[in-house]
C-alpha atoms as a PDB file:
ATOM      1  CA  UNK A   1     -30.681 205.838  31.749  1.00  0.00           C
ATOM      2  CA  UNK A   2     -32.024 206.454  35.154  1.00  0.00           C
ATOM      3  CA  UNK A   3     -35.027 205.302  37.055  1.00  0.00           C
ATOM      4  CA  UNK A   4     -37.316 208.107  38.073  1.00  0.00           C
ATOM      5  CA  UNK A   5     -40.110 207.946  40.710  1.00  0.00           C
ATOM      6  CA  UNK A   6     -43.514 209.605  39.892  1.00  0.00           C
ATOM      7  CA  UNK A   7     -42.667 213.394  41.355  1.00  0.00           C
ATOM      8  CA  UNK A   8     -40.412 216.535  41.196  1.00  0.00           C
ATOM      9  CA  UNK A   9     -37.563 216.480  40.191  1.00  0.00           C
ATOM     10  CA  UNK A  10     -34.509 218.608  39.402  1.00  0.00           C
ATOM     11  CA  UNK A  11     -32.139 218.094  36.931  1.00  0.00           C
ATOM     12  CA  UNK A  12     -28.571 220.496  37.465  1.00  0.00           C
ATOM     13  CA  UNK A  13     -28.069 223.453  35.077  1.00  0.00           C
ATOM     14  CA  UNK A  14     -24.501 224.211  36.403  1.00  0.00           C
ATOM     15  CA  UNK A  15     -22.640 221.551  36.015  1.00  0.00           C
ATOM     16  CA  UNK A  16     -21.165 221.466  39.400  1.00  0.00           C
ATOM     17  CA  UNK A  17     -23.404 218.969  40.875  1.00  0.00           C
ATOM     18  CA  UNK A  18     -22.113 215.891  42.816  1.00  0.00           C
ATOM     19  CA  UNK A  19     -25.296 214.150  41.720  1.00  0.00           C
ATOM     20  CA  UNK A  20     -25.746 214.817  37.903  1.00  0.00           C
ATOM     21  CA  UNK A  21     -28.186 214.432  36.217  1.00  0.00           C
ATOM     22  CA  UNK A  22     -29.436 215.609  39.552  1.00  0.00           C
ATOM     23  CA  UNK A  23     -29.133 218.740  41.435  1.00  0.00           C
ATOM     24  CA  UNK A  24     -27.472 218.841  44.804  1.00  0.00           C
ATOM     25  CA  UNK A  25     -27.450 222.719  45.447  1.00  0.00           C
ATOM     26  CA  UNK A  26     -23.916 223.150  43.716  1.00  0.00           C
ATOM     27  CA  UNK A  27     -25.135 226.189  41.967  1.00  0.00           C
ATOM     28  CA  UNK A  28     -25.422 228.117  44.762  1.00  0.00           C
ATOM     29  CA  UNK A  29     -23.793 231.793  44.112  1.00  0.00           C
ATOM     30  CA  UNK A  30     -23.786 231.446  40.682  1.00  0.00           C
ATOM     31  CA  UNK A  31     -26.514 232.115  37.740  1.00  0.00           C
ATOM     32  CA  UNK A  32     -27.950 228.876  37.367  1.00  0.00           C
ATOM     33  CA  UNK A  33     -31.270 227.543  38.689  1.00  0.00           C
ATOM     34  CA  UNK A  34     -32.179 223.870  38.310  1.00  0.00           C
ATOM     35  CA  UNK A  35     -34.774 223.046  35.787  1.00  0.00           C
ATOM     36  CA  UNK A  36     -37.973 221.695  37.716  1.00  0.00           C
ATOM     37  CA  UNK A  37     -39.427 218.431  36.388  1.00  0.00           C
ATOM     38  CA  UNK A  38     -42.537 216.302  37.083  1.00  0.00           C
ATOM     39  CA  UNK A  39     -42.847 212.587  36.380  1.00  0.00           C
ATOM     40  CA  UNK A  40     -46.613 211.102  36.238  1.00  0.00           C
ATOM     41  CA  UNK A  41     -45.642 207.695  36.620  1.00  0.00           C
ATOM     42  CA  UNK A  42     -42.505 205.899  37.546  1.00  0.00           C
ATOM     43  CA  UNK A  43     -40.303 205.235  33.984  1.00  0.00           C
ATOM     44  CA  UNK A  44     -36.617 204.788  32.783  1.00  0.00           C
ATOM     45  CA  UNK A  45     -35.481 207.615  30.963  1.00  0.00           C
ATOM     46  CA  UNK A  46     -32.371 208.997  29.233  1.00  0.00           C
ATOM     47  CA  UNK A  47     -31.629 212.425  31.101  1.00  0.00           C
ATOM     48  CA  UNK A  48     -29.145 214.504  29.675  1.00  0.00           C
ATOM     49  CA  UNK A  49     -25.059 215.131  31.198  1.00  0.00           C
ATOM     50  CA  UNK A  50     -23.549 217.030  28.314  1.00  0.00           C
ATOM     51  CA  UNK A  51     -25.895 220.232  29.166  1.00  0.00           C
ATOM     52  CA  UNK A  52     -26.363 220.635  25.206  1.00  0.00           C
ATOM     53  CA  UNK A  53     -29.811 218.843  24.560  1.00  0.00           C
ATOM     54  CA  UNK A  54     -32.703 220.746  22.683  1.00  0.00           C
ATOM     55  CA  UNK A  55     -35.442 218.822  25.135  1.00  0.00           C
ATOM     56  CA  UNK A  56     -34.009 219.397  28.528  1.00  0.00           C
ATOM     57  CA  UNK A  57     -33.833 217.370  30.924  1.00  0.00           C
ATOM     58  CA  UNK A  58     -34.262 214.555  28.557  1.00  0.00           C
ATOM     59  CA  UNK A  59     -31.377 213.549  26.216  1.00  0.00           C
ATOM     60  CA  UNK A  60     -32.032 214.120  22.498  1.00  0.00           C
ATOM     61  CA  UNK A  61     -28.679 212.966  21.312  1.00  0.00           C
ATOM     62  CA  UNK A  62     -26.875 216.497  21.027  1.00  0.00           C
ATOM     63  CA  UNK A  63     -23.660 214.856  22.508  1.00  0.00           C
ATOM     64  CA  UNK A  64     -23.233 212.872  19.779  1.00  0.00           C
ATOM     65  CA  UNK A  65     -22.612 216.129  17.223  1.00  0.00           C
ATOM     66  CA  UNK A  66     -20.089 217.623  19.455  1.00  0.00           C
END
């Protein structure tokens, strides 16, 4: 669970970042972009680490399966 502000944000497709759930750049030179996010209101949520979710960024339990 993290605590988001109301804004963008971008959650790390690569798997290299420093910061997950967050992107820090890390992707750089390879073929993953960051997956752009916007919050309305500032919430707790449950952002997915394993990479595997069907509801990206959020997690949907997917981790638990593997």
């Amino acid at each position: 669970m993290v605590e988001l502000e109301a804004g963008t944000h971008y959650w790390c497709r690569c798997g290299k970042s420093r910061t997950e759930p967050f992107c820090d750049g890390s992707h750089e030179g390879t073929a993953f972009l960051p997956l752009e996010f916007v919050v309305d209101v500032k919430k707790k949520a449950g952002l997915c680490t394993c990479g595997r979710t069907k509801n990206a960024p959020y997690c949907d339990g997917t981790h638990a399966k593997v």
